[in-house]
Protein backbone atom coordinates (compact mmCIF):
# COMPACT_ATOMS: atom_id res chain seq x y z
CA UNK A 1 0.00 0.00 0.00
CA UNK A 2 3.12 2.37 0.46
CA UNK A 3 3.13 2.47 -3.63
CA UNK A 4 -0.60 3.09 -3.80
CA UNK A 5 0.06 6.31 -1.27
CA UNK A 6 2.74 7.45 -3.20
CA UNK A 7 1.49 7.48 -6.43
CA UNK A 8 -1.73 8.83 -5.08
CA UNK A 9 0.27 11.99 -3.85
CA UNK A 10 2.51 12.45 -6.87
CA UNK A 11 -0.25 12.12 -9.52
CA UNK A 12 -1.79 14.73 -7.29
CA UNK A 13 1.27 17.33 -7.12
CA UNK A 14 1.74 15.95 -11.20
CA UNK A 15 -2.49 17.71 -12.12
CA UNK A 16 -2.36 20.63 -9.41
CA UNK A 17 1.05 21.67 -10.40
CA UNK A 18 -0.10 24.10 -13.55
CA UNK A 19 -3.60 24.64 -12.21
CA UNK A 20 -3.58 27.48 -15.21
CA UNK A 21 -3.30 24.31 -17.19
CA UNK A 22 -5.92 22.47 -16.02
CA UNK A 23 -8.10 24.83 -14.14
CA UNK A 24 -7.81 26.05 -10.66
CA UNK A 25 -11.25 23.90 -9.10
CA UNK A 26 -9.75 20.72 -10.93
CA UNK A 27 -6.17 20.88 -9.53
CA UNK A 28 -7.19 21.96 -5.90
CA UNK A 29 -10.32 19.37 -6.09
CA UNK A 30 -7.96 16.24 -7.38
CA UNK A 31 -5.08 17.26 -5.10
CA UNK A 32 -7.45 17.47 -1.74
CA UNK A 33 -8.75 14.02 -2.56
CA UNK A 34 -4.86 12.46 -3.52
CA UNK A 35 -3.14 13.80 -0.85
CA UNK A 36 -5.32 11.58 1.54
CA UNK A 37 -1.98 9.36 0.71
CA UNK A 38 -0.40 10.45 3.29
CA UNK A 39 -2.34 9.72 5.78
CA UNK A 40 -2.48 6.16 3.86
CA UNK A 41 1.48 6.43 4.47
CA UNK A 42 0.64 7.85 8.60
CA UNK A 43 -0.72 4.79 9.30
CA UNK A 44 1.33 2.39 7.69
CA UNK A 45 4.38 3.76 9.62
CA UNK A 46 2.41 3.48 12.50
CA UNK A 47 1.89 0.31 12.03
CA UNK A 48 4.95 -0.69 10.75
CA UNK A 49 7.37 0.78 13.30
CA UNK A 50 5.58 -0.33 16.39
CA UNK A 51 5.53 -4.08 14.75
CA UNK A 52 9.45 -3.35 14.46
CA UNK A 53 10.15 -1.54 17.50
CA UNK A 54 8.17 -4.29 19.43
CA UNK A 55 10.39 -6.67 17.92
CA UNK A 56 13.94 -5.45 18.13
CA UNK A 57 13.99 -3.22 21.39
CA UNK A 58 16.68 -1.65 21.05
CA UNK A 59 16.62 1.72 20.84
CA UNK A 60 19.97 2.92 19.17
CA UNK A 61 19.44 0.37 16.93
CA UNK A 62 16.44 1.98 16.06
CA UNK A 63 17.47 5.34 15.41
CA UNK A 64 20.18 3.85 13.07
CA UNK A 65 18.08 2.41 10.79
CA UNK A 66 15.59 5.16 10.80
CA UNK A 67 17.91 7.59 10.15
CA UNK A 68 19.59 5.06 7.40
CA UNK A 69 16.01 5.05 6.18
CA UNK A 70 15.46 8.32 5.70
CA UNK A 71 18.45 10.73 5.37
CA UNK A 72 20.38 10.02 2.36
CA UNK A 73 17.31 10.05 -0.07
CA UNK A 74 16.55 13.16 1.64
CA UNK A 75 19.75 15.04 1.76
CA UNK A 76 20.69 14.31 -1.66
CA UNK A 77 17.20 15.50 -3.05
CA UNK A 78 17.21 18.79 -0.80
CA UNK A 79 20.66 19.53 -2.22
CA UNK A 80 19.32 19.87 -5.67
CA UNK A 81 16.45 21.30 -4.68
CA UNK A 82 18.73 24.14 -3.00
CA UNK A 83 21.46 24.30 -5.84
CA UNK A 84 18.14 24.59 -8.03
CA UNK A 85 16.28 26.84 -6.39
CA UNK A 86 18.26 29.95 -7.98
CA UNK A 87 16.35 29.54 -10.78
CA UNK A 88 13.15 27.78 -10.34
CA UNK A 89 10.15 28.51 -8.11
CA UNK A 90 10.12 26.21 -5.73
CA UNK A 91 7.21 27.80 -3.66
CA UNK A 92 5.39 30.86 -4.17
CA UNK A 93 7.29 32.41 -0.40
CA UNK A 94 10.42 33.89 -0.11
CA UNK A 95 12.68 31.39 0.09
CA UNK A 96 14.16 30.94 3.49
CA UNK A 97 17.57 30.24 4.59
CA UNK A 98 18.86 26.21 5.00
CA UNK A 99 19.05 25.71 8.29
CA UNK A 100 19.47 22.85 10.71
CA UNK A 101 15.43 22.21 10.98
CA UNK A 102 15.32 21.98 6.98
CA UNK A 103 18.48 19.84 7.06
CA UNK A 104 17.44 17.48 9.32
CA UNK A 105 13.90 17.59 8.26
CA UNK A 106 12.66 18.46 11.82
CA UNK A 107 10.32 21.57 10.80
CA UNK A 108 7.58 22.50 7.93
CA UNK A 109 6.71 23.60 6.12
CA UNK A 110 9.33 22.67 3.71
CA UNK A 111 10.21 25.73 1.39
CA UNK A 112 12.61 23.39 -0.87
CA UNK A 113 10.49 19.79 -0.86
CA UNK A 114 7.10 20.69 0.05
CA UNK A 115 5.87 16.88 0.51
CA UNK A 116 8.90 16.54 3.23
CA UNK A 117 6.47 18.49 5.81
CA UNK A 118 5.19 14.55 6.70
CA UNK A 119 8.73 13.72 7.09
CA UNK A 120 8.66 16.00 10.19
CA UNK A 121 5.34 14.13 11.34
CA UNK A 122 7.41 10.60 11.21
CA UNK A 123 10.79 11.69 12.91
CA UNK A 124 8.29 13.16 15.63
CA UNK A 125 6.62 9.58 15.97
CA UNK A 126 10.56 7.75 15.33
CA UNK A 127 11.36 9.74 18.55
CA UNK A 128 8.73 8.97 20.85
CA UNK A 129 9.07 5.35 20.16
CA UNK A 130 12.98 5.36 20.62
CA UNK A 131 12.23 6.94 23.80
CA UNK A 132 10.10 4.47 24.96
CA UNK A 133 12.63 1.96 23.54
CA UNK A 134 15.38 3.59 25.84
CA UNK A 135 13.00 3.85 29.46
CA UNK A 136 10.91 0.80 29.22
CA UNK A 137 11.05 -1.26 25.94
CA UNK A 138 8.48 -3.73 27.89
CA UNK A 139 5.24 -1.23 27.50
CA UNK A 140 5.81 0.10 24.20
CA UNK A 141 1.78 -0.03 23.65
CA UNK A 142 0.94 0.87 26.66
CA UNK A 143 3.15 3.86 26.81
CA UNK A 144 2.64 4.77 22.89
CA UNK A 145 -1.43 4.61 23.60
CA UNK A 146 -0.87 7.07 26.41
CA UNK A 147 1.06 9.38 24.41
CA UNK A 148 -1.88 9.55 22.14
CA UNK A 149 -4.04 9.92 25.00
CA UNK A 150 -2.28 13.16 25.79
CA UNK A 151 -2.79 14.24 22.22
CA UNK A 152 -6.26 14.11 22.38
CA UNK A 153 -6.02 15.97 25.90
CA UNK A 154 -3.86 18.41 23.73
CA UNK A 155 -6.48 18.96 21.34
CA UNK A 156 -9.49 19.09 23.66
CA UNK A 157 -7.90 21.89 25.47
CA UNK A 158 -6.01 23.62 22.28
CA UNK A 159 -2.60 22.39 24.12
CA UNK A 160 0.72 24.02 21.77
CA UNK A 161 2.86 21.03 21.77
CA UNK A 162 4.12 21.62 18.49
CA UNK A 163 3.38 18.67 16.26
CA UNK A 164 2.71 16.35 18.81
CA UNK A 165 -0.83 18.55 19.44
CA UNK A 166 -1.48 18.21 15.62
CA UNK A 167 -4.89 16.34 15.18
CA UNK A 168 -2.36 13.95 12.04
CA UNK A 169 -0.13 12.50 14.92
CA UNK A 170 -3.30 10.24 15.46
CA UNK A 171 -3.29 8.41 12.46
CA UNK A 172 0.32 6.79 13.89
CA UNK A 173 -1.93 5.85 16.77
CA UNK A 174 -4.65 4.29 14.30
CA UNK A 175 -1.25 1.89 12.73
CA UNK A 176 0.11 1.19 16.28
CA UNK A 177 -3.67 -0.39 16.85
CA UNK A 178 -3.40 -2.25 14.18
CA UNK A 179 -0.23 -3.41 14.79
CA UNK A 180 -1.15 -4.31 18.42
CA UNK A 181 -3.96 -6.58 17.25
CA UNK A 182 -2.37 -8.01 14.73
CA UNK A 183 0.94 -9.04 17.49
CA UNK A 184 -2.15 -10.61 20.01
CA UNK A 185 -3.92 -12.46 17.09
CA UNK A 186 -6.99 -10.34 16.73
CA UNK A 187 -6.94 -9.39 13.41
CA UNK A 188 -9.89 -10.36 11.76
CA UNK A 189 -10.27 -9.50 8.16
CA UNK A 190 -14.10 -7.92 7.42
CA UNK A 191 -15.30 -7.63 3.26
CA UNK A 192 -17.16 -4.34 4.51
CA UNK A 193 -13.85 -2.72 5.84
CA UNK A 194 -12.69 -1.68 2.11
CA UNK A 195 -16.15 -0.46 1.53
CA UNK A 196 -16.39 1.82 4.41
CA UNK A 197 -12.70 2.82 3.75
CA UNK A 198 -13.99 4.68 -0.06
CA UNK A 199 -16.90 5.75 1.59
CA UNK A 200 -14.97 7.65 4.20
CA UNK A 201 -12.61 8.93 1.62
CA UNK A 202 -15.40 10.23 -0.33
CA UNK A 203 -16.91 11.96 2.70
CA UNK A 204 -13.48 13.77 3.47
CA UNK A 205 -13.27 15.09 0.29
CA UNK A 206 -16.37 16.54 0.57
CA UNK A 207 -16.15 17.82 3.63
CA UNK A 208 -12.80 19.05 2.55
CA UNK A 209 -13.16 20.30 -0.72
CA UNK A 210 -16.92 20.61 -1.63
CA UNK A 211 -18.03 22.46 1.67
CA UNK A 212 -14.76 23.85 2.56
CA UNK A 213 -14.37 22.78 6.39
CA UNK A 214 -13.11 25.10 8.77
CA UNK A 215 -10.29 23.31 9.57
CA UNK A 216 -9.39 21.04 6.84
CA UNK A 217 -6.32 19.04 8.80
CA UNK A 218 -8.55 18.26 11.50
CA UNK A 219 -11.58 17.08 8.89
CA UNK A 220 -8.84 14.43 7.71
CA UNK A 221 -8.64 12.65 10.91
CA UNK A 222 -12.30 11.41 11.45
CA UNK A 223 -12.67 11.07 7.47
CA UNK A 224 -8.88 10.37 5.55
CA UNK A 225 -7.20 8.83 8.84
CA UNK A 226 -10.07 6.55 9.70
CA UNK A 227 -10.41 5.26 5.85
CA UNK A 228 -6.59 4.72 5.90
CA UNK A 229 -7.02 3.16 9.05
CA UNK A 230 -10.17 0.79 7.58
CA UNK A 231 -7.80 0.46 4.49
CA UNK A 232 -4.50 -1.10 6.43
CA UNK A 233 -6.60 -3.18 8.63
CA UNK A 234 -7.95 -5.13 5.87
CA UNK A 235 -5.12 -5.39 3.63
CA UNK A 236 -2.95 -6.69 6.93
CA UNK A 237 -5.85 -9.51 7.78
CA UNK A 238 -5.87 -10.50 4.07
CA UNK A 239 -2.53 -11.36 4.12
CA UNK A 240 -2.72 -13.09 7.28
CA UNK A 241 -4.75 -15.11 5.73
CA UNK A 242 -2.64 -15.90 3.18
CA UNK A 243 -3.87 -13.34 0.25
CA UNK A 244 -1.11 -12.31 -1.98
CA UNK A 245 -0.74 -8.65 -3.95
CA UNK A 246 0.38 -7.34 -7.66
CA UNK A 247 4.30 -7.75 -7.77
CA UNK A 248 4.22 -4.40 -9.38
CA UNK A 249 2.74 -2.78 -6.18
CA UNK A 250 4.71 -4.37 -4.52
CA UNK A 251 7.63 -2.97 -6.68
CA UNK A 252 5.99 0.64 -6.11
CA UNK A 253 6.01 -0.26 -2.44
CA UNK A 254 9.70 -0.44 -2.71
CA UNK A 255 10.57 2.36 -4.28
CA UNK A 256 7.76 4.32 -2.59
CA UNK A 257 9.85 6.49 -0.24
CA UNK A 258 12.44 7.58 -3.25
CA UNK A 259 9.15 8.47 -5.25
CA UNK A 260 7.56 10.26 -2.49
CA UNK A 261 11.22 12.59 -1.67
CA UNK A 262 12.26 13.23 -5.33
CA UNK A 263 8.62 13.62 -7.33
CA UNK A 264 8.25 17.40 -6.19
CA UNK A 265 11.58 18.32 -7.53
CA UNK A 266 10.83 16.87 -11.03
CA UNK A 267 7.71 18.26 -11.15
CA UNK A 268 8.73 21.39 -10.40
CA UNK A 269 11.97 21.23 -13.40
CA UNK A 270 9.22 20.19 -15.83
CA UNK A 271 6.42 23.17 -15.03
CA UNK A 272 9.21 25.49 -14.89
CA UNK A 273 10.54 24.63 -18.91
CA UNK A 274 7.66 23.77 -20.14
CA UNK A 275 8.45 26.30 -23.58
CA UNK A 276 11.21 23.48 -23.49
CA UNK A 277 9.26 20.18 -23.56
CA UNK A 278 6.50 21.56 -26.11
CA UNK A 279 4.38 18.88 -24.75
CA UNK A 280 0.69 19.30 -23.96
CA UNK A 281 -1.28 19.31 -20.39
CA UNK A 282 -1.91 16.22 -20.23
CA UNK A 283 1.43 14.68 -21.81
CA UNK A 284 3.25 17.17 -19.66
CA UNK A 285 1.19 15.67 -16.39
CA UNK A 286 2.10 11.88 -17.87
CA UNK A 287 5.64 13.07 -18.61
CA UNK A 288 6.42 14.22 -14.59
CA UNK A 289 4.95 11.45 -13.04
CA UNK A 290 7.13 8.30 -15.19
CA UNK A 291 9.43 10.83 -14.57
CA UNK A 292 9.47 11.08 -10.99
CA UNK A 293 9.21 7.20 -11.15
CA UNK A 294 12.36 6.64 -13.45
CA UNK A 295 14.31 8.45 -10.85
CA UNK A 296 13.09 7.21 -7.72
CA UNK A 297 14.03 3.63 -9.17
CA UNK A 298 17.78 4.52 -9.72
CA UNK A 299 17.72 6.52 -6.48
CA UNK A 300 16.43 2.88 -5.10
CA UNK A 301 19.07 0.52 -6.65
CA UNK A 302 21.83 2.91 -5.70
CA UNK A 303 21.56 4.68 -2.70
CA UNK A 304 18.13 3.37 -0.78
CA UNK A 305 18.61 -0.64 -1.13
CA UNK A 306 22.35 -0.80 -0.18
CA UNK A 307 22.26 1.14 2.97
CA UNK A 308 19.01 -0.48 3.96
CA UNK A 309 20.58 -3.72 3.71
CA UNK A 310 23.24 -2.42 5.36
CA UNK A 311 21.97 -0.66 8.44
CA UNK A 312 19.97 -4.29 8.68
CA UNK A 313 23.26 -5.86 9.11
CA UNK A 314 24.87 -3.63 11.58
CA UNK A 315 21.60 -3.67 13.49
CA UNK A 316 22.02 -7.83 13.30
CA UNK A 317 25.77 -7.87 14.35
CA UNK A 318 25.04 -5.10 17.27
CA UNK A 319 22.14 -7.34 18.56
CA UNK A 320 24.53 -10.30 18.57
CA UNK A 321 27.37 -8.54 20.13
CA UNK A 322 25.05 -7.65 22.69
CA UNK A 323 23.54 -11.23 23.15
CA UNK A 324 27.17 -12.61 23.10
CA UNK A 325 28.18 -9.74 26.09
CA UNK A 326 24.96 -10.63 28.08
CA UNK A 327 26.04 -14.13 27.82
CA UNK A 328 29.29 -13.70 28.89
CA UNK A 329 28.43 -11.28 31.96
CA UNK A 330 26.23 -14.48 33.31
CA UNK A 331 28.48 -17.69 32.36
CA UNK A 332 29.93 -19.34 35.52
CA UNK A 333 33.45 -20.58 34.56
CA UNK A 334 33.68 -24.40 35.78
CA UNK A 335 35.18 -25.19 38.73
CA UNK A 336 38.64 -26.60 39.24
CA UNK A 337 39.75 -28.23 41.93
């Protein structure tokens, strides 16, 4: 499903980048429905890093890979956004300086990758579950569903705790749920889950788009967030039992993080020359997206799959060093008389 999300946002960015092109109610009406991927993507890394992090408990382990995970895509695509940004408009602001919260992808907005403001969102969630790692590893779901307690507390009473009082922090809580049922065996796969997950989709984009909520981040939660939530629960429980998916989303799913960095930059080359390509709206809209998914493959194969498999293996040989040391500390030479 991490392909699905991506795509969904890039063909998204890929319509409402020209909306003189296509027309200002189509691009904002298409883009308010596809960026529901990332909630899609919210959950999943809920879900996926409290499966892992209730697994492997270590917590500097953790922050390795995470970090392996997501900085080198990430750096290399903000430095050519920034050498680039001379000459292209990247966003319609004054461009700001780079500084350590852009670097490190702490802060958003993100004047240089725009989609990278979710980044901020996961390395929010990476830290709260490291530092549950590091104090009691034991009641990870106990202490994560507390944390989201205080969110909600947050929210009730309008809290500023940065992102952790944003209403989107709860759809990490909707994939640590899922995650949690799935580790005590009560994941039970329903056939009306997937059609409660469109309807809810189609709801938030109404409420979203068509009536223009109030608050549009907060109408995701109830409407995006729960679908996506609906969405992951029964794609998990079909596999369970033993369903299988397209190899080519599962091939998107691979590449989906490269995709999801790199798309905005190519996007915004091609809008920018578009005297250049001569091509029309909709071959320019067909051009960014294979675009955007040409690169992210190379970006895969040579940066992204290497140093995942390597931060796996360091992970491996530092939870076997530390097996072999706890070993050691306990072993009770034989006696010799």
């Amino acid at each position: 499903m991490r392909g699905v999300a991506a795509l969904s946002v890039v063909c998204g960015h890929a319509v409402s980048a020209r909306p003189d092109m296509v027309g200002p109610g189509v691009a904002e009406g298409v883009l308010t429905l596809l960026a529901s991927g990332v909630d899609i993507f919210f959950v999943i890394s809920g879900f996926i890093i409290a499966t892992t992090a209730a697994a492997h408990r270590d917590a500097l382990s953790f922050i390795f890979r995470r970090a392996v995970r997501i900085y080198p895509v990430y750096w290399l695509v903000l430095l050519a956004a920034f050498a680039s940004s001379s000459w292209i408009d990247l966003s319609p602001e004054k461009r700001p300086p780079l500084d350590l919260g852009l670097i490190f992808a702490w802060t958003y907005p993100n004047w240089y990758l725009g989609p990278a403001w979710s980044i901020a969102f996961e390395l929010h969630f990476y830290a709260a579950v490291a530092a549950i790692l590091a104090i009691a590893p034991n009641r990870l779901f106990e202490l994560l569903f507390a944390g989201l307690g205080m969110v909600v507390i947050a929210l009730v009473f309008r809290l500023q705790l940065g992102i952790y009082s944003h209403p989107l922090v709860l759809e990490f809580g909707a994939g640590a749920g899922i995650a949690y049922l799935h580790r005590n065996g009560r994941l039970l796969f329903s056939r009306h889950a997937l059609a409660t997950s469109a309807g809810l989709f189609a709801v938030g984009w109404y409420w979203i788009f068509v009536s223009g909520s109030a608050d549009p981040q907060f109408a995701r939660v109830p409407t995006y967030g729960l679908a996506a939530g609906l969405l992951i629960h029964a794609v998990v429980s079909a596999e369970i039992e033993g369903r299988s998916f397209s190899p080519i989303l599962q091939w998107f799913g691979k590449i989906s993080y490269s995709l999801y960095i790199v798309h905005y930059l190519v996007i915004k080359w091609m809008i920018n020359f578009t005297e250049v390509w001569l091509l029309s709206t909709a071959a320019t809209i067909v051009a960014g997206i294979l675009l955007s998914i040409g690169l992210a493959w190379v970006l895969h194969i040579i940066i992204e799959a290497p140093l995942i498999r390597w931060g796996r293996g360091w992970s491996t040989d530092q939870q076997t060093s530390d097996a072999q040391r706890r070993e050691g500390a306990v072993h009770i030479p034989a006696r010799v008389d």
